[in-house]
Protein backbone atom coordinates (compact mmCIF):
# COMPACT_ATOMS: atom_id res chain seq x y z
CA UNK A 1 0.00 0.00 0.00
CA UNK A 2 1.58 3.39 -0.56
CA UNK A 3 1.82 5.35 2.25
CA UNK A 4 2.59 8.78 3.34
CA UNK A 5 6.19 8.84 5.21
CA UNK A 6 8.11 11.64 7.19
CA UNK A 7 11.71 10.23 7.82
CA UNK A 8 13.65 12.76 10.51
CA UNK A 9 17.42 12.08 10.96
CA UNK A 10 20.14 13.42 13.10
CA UNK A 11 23.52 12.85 11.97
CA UNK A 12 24.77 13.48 8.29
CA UNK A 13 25.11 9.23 7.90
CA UNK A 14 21.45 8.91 9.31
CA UNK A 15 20.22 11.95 6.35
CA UNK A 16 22.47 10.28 3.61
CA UNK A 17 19.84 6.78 5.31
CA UNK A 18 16.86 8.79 5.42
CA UNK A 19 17.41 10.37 1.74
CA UNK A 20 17.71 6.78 0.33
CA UNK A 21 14.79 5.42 1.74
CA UNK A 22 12.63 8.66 0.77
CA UNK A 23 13.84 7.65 -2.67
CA UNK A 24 12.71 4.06 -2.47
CA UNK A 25 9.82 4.50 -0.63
CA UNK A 26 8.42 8.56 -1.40
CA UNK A 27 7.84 10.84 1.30
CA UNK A 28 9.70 13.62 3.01
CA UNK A 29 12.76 13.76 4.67
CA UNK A 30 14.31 16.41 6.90
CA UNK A 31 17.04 16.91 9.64
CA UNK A 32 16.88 18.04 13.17
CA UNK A 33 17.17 21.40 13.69
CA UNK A 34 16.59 22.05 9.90
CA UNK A 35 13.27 21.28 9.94
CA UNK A 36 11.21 24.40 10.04
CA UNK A 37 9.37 23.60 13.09
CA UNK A 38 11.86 24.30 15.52
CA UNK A 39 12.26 21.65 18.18
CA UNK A 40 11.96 17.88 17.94
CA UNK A 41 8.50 17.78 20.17
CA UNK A 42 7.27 20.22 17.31
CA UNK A 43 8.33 18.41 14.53
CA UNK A 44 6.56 15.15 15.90
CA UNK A 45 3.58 16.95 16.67
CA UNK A 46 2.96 18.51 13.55
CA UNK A 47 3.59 15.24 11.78
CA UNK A 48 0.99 13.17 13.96
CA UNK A 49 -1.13 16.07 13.16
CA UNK A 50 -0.19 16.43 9.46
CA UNK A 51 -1.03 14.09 6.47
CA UNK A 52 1.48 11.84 7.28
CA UNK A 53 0.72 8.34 7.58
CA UNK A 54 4.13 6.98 8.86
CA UNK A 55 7.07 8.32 10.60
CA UNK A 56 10.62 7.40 10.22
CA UNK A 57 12.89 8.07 13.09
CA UNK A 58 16.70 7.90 11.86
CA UNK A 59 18.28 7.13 15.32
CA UNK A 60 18.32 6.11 18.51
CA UNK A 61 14.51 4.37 19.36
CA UNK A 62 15.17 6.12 22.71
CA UNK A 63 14.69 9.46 21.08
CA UNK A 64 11.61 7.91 18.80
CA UNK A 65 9.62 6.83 21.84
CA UNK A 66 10.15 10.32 23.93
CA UNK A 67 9.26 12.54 21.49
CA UNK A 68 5.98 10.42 20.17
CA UNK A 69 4.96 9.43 23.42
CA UNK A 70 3.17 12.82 24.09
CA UNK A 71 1.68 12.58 21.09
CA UNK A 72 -0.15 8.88 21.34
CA UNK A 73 -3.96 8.76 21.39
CA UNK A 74 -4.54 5.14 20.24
CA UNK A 75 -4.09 2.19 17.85
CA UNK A 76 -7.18 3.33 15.07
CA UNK A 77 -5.52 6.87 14.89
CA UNK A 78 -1.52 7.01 15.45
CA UNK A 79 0.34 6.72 12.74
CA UNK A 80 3.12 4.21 12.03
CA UNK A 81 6.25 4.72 13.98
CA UNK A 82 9.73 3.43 12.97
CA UNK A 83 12.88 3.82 14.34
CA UNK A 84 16.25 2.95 12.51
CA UNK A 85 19.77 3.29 13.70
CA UNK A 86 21.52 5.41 11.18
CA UNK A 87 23.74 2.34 9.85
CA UNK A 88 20.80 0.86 8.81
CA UNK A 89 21.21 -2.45 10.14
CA UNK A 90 17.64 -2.29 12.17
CA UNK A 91 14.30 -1.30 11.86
CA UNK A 92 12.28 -1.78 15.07
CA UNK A 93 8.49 -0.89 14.07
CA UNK A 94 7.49 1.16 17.51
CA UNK A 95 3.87 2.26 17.06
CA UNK A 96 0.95 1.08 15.74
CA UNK A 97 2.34 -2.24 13.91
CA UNK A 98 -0.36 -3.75 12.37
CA UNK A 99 -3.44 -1.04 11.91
CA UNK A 100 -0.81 1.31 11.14
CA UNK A 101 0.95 -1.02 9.32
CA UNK A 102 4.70 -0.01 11.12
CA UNK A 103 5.54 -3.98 10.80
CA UNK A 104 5.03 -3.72 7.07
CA UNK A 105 7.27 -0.50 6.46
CA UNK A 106 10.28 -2.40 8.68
CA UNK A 107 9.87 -5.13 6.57
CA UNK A 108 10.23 -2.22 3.36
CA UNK A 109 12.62 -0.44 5.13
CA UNK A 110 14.96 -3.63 5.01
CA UNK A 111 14.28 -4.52 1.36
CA UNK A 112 15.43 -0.98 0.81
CA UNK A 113 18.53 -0.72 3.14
CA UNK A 114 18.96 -4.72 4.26
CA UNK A 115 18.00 -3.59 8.17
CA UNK A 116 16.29 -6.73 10.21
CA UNK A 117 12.86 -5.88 10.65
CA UNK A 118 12.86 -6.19 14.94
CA UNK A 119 8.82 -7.44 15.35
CA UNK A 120 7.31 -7.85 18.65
CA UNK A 121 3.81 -8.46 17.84
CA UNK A 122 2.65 -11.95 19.76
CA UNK A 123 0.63 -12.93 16.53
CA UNK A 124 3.50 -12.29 14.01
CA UNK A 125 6.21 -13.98 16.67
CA UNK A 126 3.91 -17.14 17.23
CA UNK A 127 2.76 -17.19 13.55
CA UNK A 128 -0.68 -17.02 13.95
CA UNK A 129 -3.44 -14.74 12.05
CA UNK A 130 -2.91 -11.07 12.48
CA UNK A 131 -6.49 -9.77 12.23
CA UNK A 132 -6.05 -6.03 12.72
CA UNK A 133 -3.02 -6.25 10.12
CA UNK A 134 -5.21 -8.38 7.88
CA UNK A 135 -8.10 -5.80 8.15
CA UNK A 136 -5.35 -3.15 6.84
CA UNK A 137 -4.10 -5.10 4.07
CA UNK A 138 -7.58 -5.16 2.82
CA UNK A 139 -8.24 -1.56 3.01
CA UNK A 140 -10.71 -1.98 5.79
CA UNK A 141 -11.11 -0.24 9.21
CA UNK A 142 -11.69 -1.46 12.70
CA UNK A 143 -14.18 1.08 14.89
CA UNK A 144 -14.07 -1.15 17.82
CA UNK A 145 -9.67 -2.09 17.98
CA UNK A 146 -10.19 -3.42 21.81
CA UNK A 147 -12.02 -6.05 20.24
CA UNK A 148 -8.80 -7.26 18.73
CA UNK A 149 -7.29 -8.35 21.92
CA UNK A 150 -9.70 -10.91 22.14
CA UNK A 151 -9.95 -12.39 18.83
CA UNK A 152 -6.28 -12.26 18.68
CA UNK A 153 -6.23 -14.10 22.33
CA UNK A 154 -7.99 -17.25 21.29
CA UNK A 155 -6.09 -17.44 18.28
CA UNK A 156 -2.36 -17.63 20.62
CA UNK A 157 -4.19 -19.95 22.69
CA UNK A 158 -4.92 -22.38 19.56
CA UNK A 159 -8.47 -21.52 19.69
CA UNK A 160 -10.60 -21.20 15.92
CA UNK A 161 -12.11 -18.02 14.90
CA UNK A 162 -14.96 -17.22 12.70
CA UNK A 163 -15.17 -14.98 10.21
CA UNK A 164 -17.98 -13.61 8.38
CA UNK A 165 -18.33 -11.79 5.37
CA UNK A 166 -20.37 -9.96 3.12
CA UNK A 167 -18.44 -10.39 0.35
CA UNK A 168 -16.21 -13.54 -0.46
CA UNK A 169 -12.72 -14.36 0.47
CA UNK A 170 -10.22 -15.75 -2.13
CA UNK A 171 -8.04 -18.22 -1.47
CA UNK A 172 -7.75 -21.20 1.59
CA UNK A 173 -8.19 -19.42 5.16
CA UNK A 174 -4.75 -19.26 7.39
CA UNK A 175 -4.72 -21.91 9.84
CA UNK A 176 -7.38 -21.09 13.25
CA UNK A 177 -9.44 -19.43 10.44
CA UNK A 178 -13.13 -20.45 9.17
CA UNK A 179 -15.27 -18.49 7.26
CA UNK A 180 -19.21 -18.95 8.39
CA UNK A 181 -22.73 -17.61 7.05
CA UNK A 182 -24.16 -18.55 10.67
CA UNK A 183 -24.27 -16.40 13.95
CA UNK A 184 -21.72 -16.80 16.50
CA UNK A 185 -18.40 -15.54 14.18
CA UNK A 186 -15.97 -13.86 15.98
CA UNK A 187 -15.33 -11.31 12.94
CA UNK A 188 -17.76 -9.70 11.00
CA UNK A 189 -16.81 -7.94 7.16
CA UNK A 190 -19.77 -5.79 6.42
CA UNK A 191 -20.91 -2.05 6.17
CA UNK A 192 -23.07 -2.08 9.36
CA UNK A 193 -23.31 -3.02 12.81
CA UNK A 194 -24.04 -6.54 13.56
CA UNK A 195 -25.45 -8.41 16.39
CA UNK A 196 -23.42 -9.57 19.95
CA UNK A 197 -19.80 -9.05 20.79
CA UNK A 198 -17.78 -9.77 17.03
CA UNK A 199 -14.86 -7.59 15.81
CA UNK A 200 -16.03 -5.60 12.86
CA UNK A 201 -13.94 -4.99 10.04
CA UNK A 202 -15.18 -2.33 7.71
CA UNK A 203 -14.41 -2.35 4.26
CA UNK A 204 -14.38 1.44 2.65
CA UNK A 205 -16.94 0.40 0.14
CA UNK A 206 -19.82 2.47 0.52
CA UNK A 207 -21.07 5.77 -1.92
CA UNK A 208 -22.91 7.80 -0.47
CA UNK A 209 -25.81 9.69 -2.82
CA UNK A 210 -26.28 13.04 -1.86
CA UNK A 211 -29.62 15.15 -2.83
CA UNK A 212 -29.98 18.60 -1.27
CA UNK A 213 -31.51 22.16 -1.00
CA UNK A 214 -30.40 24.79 -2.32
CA UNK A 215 -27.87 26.29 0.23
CA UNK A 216 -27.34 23.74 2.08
CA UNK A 217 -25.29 23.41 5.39
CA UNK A 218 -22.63 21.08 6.72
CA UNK A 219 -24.70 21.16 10.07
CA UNK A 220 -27.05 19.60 8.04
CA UNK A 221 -25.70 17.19 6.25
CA UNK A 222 -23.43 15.86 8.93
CA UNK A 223 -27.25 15.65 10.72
CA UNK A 224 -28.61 13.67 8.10
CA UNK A 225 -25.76 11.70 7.70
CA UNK A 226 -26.16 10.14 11.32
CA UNK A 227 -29.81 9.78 11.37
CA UNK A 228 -28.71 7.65 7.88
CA UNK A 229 -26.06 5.46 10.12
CA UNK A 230 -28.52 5.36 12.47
CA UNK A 231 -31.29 3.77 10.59
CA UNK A 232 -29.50 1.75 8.75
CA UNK A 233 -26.50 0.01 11.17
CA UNK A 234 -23.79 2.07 8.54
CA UNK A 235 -20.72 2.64 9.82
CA UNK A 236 -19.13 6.01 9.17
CA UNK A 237 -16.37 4.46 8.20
CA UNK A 238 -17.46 2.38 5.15
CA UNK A 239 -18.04 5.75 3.43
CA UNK A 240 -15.57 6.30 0.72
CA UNK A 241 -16.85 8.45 -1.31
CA UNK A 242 -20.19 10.83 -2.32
CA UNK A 243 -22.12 11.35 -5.51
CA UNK A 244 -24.75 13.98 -6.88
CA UNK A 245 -26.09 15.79 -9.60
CA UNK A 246 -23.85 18.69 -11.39
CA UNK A 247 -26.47 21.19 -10.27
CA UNK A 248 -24.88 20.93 -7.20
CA UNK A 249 -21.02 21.56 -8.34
CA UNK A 250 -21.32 25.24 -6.82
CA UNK A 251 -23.11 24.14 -3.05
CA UNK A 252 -20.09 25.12 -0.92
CA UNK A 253 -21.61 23.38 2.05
CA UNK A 254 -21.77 20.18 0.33
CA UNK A 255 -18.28 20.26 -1.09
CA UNK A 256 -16.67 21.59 2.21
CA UNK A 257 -18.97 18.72 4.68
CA UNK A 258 -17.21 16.49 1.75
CA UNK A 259 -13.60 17.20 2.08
CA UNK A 260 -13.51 17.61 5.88
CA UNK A 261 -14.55 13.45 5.39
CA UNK A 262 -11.38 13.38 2.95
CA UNK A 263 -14.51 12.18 0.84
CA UNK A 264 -14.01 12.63 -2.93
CA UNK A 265 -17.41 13.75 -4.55
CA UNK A 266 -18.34 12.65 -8.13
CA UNK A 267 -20.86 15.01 -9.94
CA UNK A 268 -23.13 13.61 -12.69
CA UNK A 269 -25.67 15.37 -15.22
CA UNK A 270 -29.10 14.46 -15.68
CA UNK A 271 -28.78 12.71 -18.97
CA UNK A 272 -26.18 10.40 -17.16
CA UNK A 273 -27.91 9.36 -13.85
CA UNK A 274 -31.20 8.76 -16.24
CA UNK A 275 -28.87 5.77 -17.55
CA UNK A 276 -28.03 4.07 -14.41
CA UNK A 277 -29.60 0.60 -14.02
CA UNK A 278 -31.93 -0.40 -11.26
CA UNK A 279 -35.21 0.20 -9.50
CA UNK A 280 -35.30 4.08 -8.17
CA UNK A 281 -37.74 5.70 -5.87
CA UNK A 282 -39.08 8.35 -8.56
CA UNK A 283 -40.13 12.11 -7.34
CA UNK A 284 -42.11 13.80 -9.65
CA UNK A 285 -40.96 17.38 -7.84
CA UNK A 286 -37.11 16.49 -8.40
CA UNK A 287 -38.05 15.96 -11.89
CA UNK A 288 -39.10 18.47 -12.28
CA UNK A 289 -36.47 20.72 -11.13
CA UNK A 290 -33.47 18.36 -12.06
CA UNK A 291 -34.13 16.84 -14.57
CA UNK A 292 -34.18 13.03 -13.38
CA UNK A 293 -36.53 11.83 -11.31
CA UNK A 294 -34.05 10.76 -8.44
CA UNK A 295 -30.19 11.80 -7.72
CA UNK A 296 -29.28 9.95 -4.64
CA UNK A 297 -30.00 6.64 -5.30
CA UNK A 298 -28.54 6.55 -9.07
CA UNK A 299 -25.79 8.83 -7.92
CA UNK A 300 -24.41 6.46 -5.30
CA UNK A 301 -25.11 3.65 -7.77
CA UNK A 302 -23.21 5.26 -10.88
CA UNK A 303 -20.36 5.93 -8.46
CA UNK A 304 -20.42 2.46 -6.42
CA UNK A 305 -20.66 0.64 -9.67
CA UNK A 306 -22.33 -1.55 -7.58
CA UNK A 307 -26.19 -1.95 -6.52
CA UNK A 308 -28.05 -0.09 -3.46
CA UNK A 309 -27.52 -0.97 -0.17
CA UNK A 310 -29.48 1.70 1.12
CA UNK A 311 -32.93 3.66 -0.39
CA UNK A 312 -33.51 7.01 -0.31
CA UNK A 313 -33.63 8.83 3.54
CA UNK A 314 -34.83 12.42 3.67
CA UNK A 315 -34.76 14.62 6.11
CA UNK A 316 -33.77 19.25 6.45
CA UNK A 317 -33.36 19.60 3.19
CA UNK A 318 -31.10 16.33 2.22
CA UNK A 319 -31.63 13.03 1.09
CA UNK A 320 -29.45 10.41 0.99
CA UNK A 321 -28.64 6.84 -0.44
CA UNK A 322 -26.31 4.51 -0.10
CA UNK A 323 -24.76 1.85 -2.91
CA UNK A 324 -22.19 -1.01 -2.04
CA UNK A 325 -18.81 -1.15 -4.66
CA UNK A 326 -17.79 -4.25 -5.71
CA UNK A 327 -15.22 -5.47 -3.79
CA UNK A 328 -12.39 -8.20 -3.76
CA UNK A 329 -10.70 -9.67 -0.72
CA UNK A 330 -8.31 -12.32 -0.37
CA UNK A 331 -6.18 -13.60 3.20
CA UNK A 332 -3.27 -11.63 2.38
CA UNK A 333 -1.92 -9.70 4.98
CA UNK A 334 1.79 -8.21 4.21
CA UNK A 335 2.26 -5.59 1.83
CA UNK A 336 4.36 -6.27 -0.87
């Protein structure tokens, strides 16, 4: 997966690391004291805060751990954190190892450089099914991560899990894995909440159709959007992206609520949501003043590529639908 990187270094042999890695792998490196933001403490906070997905620490893991431990809010938000000694013979994967995906950019690291990935992770040392990291590898999110302590529990005490899943899974399952259509799984792969205790794992596979009033407000489409979860068990999460008609290209509330999701937002004209194939729930009004006798729903469709999950849900001045992309999993886990 690529990945957003921000290597810092301290010595001019840890830069002359840093720079050949950034090469290799993209990102941005810099040099303490060099950096523009003044101390170390600021540099690490304005990366956790930044758009970086991963940080590279070119030194002493001493100096890694104080200056991100301030910074630490948990396992579904920090980024990756991986410190290196400057000769490059280790890469010791600090922070957020699996969700994050640290375990998989030591492992890069030291196809780059020839460092020894240093993992800790009970799963990866035993050799048993890393679920979170799994989840990662397959572009999904976890909402609930302290249900992976007990998932990944039974599994290092030889225990079987179940998985179910909405869509299929190619290839065998790893060993102390079973997929299942029945109730009791341990993991569930779908858009929205489930029943009892399992560990969700949400794929980002959800469009979200957007139909609105003129002038519209992000208060009230981040209103409608919850009463949508709400109704419908959706988590937030599956949401990767929004649709609507071109009418709309100038709504500023629409297209700001959008990006402040980091959701991209597809606009279509009436002749080409008239063409998208299903059953609709017609409105002779929006017809009439749109030319197309529903946006949402065929919106999220032509987007999703894929069929409705969820119908039209009105409500201030927005409706909204939701259509489920096609979507193809496998057991992989590692990157690369």
């Amino acid at each position: 997966m690529s990945r957003r990187i921000a290597y810092l270094s301290f010595t001019d042999r840890g830069a002359a690391l840093a720079e050949q890695l950034r090469a290799v792998l993209g990102g941005r490196a810099s040099r303490a004291g060099e950096t523009g933001y003044g101390s170390l403490a600021q540099w690490t906070q304005a990366a956790f805060q930044g758009d970086w997905d991963a940080l590279v620490f070119v030194g002493a893991a001493g100096i890694a751990v104080r200056a991100v431990a301030p910074c630490l809010k948990s396992k579904a938000e920090d980024p990756a954190v991986v410190a290196v000694d400057e000769t490059g013979r280790f890469a010791v994967p600090l922070v957020s190892g699996h969700l994050g995906g640290a375990n998989d950019l030591a492992h890069a690291i030291g196809r780059v450089c020839g460092a020894v990935p240093v993992i800790t992770t009970a799963t990866d040392r035993n050799g048993v099914f890393p679920v979170d990291q799994w989840a990662r590898r397959q572009g999904c999110a976890i909402p609930e991560v302290w249900k992976i302590k007990k998932v990944s529990a039974r599994l290092l005490a030889g225990e079987e899990i179940q998985i179910r899943s909405a869509w299929p899974v190619e290839g065998m399952p790893p060993e102390g894995v079973s997929l299942t259509a029945g109730p009791g799984e341990d993991v569930t792969v779908d858009l929205c909440r489930g029943e009892g205790n399992a560990l969700p794992v949400v794929p980002r596979a959800a469009v979200l159709g957007v139909g609105c009033r003129r002038g519209i407000s992000e208060q009230a489409l981040e209103t409608a959007f919850a009463a949508l979860c709400k109704d419908t068990g959706l988590w937030p999460q599956a949401v990767c992206g929004t649709a609507t008609i071109d009418l709309k290209a100038e709504e500023t509330g629409l297209i700001h609520w959008c990006a402040k999701h980091g959701w991209p937002l597809t606009f279509y004209t009436p002749a080409q949501l008239r063409e998208a194939e299903g059953r609709f729930t017609a409105s002779a009004f929006v017809a009439r003043t749109t030319g197309v006798d529903n946006v949402c729903e065929r919106g999220a469709v032509l987007a999703a590529g894929g069929p409705l999950w969820a119908r039209k849900h009105g409500g201030g001045g927005v409706t909204m639908a939701v259509a489920r992309k096609p979507l193809r999993l496998d057991w992989s886990w590692l990157d690369g």
